[in-house]
Protein backbone atom coordinates (compact mmCIF):
# COMPACT_ATOMS: atom_id res chain seq x y z
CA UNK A 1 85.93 -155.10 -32.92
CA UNK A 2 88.68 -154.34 -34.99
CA UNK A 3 91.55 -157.46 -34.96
CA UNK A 4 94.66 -156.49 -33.97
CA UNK A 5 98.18 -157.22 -36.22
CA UNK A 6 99.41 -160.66 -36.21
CA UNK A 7 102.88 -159.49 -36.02
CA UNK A 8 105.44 -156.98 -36.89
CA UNK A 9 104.71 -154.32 -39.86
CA UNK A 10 106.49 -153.05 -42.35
CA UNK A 11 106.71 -149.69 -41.99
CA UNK A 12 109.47 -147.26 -42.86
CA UNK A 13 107.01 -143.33 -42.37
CA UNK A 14 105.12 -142.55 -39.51
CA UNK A 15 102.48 -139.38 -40.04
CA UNK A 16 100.72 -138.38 -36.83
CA UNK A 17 97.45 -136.39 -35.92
CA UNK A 18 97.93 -134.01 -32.70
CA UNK A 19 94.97 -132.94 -30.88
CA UNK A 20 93.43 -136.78 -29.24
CA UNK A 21 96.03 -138.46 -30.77
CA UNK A 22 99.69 -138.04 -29.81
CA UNK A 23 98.43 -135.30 -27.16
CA UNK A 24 97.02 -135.85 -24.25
CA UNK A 25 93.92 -134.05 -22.71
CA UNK A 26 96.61 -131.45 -21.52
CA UNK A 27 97.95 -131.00 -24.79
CA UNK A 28 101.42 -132.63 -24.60
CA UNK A 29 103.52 -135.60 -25.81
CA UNK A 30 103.89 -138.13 -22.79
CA UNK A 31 107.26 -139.47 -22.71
CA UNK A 32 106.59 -143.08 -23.15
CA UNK A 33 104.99 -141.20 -27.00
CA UNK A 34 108.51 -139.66 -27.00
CA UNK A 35 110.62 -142.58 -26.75
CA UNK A 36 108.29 -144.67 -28.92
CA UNK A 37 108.90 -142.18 -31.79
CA UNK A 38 112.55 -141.73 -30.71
CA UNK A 39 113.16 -145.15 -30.95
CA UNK A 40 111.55 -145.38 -34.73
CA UNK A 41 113.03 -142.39 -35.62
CA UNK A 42 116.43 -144.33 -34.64
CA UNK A 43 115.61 -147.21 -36.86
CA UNK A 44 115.24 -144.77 -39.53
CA UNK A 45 111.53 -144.85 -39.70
CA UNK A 46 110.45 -141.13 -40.81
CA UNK A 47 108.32 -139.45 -37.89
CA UNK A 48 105.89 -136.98 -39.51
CA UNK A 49 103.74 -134.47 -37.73
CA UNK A 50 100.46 -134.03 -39.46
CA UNK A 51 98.51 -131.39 -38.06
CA UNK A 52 95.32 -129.09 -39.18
CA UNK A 53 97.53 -126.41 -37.01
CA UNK A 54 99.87 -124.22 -39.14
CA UNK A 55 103.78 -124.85 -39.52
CA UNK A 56 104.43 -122.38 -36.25
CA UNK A 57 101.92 -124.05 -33.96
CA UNK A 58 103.46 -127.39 -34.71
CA UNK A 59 107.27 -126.60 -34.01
CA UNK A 60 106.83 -126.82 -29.87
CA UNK A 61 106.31 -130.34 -30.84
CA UNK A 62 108.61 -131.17 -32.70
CA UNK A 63 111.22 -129.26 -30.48
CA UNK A 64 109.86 -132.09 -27.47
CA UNK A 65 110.30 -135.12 -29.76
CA UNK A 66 113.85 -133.71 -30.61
CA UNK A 67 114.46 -135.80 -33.49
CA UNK A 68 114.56 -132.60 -36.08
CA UNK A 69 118.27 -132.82 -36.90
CA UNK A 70 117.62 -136.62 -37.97
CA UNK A 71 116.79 -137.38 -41.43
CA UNK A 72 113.47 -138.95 -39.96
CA UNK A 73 112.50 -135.80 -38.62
CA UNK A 74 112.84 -133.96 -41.36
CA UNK A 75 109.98 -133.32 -41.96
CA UNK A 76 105.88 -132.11 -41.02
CA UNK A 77 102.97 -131.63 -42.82
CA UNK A 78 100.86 -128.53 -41.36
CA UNK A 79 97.32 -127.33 -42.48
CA UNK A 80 95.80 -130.28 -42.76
CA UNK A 81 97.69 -131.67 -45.78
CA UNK A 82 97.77 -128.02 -47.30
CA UNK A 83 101.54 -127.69 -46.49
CA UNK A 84 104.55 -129.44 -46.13
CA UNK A 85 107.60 -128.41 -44.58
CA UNK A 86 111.55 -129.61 -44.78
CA UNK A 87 112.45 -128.48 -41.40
CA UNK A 88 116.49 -129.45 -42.47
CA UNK A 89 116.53 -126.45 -45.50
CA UNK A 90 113.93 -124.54 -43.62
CA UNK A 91 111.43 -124.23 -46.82
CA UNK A 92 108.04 -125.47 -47.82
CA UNK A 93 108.07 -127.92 -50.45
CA UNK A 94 104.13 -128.37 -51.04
CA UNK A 95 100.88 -126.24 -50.46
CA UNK A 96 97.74 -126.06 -51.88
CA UNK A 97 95.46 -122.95 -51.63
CA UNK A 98 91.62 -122.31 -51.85
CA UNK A 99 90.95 -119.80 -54.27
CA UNK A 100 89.53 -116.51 -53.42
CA UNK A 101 86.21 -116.81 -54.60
CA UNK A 102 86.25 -119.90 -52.57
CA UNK A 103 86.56 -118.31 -49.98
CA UNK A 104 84.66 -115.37 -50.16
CA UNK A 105 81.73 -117.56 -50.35
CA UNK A 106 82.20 -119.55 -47.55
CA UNK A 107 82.47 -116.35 -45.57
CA UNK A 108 79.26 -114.39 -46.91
CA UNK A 109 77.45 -117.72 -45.39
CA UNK A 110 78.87 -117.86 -42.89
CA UNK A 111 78.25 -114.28 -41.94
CA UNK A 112 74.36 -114.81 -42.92
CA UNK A 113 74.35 -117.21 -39.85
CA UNK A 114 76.06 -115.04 -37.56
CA UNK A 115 79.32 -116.43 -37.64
CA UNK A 116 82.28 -115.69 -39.85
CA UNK A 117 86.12 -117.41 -41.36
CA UNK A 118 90.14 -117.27 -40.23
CA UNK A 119 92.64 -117.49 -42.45
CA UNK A 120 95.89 -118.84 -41.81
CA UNK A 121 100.04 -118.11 -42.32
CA UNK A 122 102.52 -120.32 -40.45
CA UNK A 123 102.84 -117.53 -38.07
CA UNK A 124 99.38 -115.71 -37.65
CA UNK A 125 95.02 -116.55 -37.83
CA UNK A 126 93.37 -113.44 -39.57
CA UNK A 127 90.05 -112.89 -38.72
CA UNK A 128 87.75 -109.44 -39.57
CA UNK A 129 87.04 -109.57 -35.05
CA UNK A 130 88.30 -111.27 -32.37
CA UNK A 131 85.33 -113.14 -30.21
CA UNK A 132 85.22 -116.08 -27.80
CA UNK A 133 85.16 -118.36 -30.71
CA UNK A 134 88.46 -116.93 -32.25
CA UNK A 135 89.97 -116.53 -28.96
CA UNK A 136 89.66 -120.27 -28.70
CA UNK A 137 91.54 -120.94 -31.94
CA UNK A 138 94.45 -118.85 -31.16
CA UNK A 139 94.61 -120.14 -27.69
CA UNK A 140 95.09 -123.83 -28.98
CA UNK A 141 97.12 -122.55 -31.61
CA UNK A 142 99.09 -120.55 -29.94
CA UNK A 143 99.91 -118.84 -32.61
CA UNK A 144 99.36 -114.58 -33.11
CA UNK A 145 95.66 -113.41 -33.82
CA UNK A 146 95.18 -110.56 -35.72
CA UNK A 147 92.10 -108.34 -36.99
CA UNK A 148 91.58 -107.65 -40.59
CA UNK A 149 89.01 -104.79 -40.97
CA UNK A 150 88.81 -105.30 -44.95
CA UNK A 151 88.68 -108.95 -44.28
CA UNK A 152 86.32 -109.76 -47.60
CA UNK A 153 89.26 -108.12 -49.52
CA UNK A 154 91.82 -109.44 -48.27
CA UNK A 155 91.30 -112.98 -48.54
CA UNK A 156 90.50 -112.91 -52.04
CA UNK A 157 94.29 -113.54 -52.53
CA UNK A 158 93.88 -117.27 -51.51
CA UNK A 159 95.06 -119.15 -48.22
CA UNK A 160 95.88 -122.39 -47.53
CA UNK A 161 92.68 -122.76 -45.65
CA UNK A 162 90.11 -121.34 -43.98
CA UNK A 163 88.03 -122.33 -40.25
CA UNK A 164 84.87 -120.75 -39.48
CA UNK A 165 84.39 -121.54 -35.56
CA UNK A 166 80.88 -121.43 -33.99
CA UNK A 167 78.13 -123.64 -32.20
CA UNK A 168 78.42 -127.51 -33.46
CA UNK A 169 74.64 -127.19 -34.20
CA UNK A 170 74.89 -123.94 -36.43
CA UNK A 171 77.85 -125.08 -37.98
CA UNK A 172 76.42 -128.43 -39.00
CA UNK A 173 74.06 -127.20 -41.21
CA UNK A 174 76.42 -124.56 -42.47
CA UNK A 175 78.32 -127.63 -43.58
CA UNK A 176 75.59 -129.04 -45.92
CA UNK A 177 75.31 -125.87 -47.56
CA UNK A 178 78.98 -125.26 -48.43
CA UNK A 179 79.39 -128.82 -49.70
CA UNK A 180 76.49 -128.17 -51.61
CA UNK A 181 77.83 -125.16 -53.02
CA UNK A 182 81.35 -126.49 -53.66
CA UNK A 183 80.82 -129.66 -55.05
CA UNK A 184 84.33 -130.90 -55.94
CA UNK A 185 85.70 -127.28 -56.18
CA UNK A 186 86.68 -127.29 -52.21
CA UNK A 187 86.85 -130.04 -49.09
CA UNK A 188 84.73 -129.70 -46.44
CA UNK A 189 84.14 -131.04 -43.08
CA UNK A 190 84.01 -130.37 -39.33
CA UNK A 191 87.07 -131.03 -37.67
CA UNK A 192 86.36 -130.42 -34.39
CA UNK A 193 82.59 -129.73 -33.30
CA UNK A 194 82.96 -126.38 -32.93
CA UNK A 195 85.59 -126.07 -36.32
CA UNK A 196 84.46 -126.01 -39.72
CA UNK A 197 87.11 -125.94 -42.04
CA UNK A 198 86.93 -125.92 -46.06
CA UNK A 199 90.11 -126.81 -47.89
CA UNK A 200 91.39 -126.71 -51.93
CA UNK A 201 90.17 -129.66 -53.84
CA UNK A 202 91.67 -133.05 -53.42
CA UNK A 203 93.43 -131.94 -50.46
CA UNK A 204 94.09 -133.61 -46.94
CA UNK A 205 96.61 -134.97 -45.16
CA UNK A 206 96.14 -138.64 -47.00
CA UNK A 207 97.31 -136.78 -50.01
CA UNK A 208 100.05 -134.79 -48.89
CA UNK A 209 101.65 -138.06 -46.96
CA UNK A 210 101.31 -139.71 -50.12
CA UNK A 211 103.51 -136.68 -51.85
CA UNK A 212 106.04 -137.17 -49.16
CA UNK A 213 106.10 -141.32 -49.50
CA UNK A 214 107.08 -140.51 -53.42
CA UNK A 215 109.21 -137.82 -52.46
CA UNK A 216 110.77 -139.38 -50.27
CA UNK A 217 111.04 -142.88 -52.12
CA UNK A 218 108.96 -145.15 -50.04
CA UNK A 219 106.39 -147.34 -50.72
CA UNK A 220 102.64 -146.43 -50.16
CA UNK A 221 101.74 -149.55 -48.24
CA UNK A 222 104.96 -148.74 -46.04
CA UNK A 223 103.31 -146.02 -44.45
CA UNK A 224 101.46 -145.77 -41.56
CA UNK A 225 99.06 -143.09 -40.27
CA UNK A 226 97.32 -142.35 -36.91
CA UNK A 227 94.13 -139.86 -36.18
CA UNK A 228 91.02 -139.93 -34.24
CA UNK A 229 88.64 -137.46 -35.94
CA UNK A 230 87.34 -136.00 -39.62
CA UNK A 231 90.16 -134.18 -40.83
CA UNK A 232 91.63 -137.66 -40.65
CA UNK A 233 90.24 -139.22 -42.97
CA UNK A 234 92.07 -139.13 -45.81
CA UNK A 235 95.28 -140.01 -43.97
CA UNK A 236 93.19 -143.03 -42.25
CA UNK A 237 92.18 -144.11 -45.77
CA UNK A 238 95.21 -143.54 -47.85
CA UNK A 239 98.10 -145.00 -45.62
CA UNK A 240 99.66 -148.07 -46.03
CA UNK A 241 97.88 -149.10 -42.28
CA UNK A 242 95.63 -146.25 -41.17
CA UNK A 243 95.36 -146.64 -37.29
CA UNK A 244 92.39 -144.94 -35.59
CA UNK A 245 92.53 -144.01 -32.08
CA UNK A 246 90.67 -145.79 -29.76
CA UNK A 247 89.12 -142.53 -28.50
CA UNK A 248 88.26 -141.34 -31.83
CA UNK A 249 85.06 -141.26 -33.74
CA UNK A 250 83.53 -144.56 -34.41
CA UNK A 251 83.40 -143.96 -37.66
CA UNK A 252 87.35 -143.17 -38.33
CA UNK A 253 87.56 -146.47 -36.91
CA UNK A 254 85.58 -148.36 -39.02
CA UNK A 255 87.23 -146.80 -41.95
CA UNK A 256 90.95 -148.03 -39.94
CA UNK A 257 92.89 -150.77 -40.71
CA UNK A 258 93.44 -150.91 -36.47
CA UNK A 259 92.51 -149.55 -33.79
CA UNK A 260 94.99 -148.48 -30.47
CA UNK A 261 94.32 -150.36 -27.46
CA UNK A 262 95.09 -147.48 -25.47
CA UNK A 263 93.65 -144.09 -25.71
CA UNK A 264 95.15 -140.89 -26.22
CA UNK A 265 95.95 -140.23 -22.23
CA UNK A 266 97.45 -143.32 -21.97
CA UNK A 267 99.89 -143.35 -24.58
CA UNK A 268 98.20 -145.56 -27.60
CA UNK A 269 100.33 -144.23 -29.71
CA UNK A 270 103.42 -145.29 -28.33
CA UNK A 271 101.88 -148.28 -27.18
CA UNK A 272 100.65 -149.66 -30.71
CA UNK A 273 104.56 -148.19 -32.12
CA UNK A 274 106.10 -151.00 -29.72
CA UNK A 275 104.21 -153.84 -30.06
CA UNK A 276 103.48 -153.90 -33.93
CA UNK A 277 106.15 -151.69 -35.82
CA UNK A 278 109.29 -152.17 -33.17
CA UNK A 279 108.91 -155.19 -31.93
């Protein structure tokens, strides 16, 4: 088991996974999460949103931690580390895209197992037909779904990323293949069981929380990051103290500096925030 801190850390940048992280099984912030981050937030410790959702699917959340207008919540990173948004100016100040051909690959195998890729805008997940499987993205998404019928065209233009939902079994093979295929060109990984998602090269949210330390002017080792799953990882890795979630896979929290005590339904987020970065 993983020790727990000694004592207070030095912190001064908070990032934070969504799904079975800060959200419960319902999908929402519990207010003891809320007044944990509030309360950071207050001390001036940046609070930072870091989803695989896109920049529109994210905003109900940061509208219920209410700490926008603050210059510690200034800011979230969306798409899995692919963009990052200033929420004060109301631009994006970072994003990395997977090239076409990237793309277009990943979608001719995925079509040659019966399944096929999204694309994503802050506002909208393309897709060439809706199914069950895309219905399921939008739903937790929440964001507008929309059918493409010259879908191999039109993503040769690039995107930020792209998911190809299915069956965990079909897609874990699929996964093999495509980092196979891709090498270093693209990242790829399952995100959820039933998401497989392939992203530009060097890309995740480690690396885009590491843009926003520098840009930002704070130290690498003063940052802190929390997830539970894959698309993690990087973030887990890169932070100053990577926290895994107590619920998460076991092996995000091997590669964490800590683990919660408490699970995502019981507030470990918040929890961990009082005892060893506010107390």
């Amino acid at each position: 088991m993983k020790k727990l801190p000694s004592g207070k850390l030095d912190v001064r940048m908070i990032a934070l996974d969504l799904d079975d992280t800060l959200l419960d099984k319902d999908t929402r912030i519990s207010d003891d999460n809320v007044a944990a981050l509030q309360a950071a937030a207050a001390q001036g410790i940046y609070v930072v949103l870091c989803s695989g959702r896109a920049e529109d699917a994210i905003l109900p959340y940061v509208h219920r931690l209410d700490i926008a207008g603050t210059e510690a919540g200034r800011y979230l990173i969306a798409i899995n580390g692919c963009s990052i948004f200033d929420l004060h100016r109301r631009v994006q100040i970072y994003n990395r895209t997977v090239s076409g051909s990237i793309l277009r690959h990943a979608n001719d195998e995925a079509k040659k197992v019966g399944l096929f890729g999204e694309v994503y805008t802050p506002t909208t997940i393309y897709m060439p037909e809706s199914t069950e499987w895309t219905d399921l993205d939008v739903k937790l998404c929440k964001l507008k779904g929309e059918v493409v019928p010259d879908f191999d065209n039109f993503i040769m233009k690039g995107f930020s990323k792209m998911l190809i939902p299915g069956k965990p079994e079909v897609l874990q093979e699929l996964q093999a293949k495509l980092k196979a295929d891709f090498g270093r060109d693209a990242v790829v990984f399952i995100s959820k069981p039933y998401f497989l998602e392939i992203l530009p090269p060097d890309c995740g949210k480690g690396e885009a929380l590491t843009w926003l330390a520098e840009h930002t002017g704070i130290k690498q080792e003063q940052t802190m990051g929390f997830g539970d799953s894959m698309n993690d990882e990087s973030m887990i890795r890169m932070a100053g103290y990577g926290i895994a979630m107590c619920n998460g896979l076991p092996y995000i929290q091997e590669a964490a500096d800590f683990v919660t005590e408490q699970d995502n339904n019981n507030s470990g987020v918040g929890n961990f925030i009082r005892k060893y970065v506010l107390a």
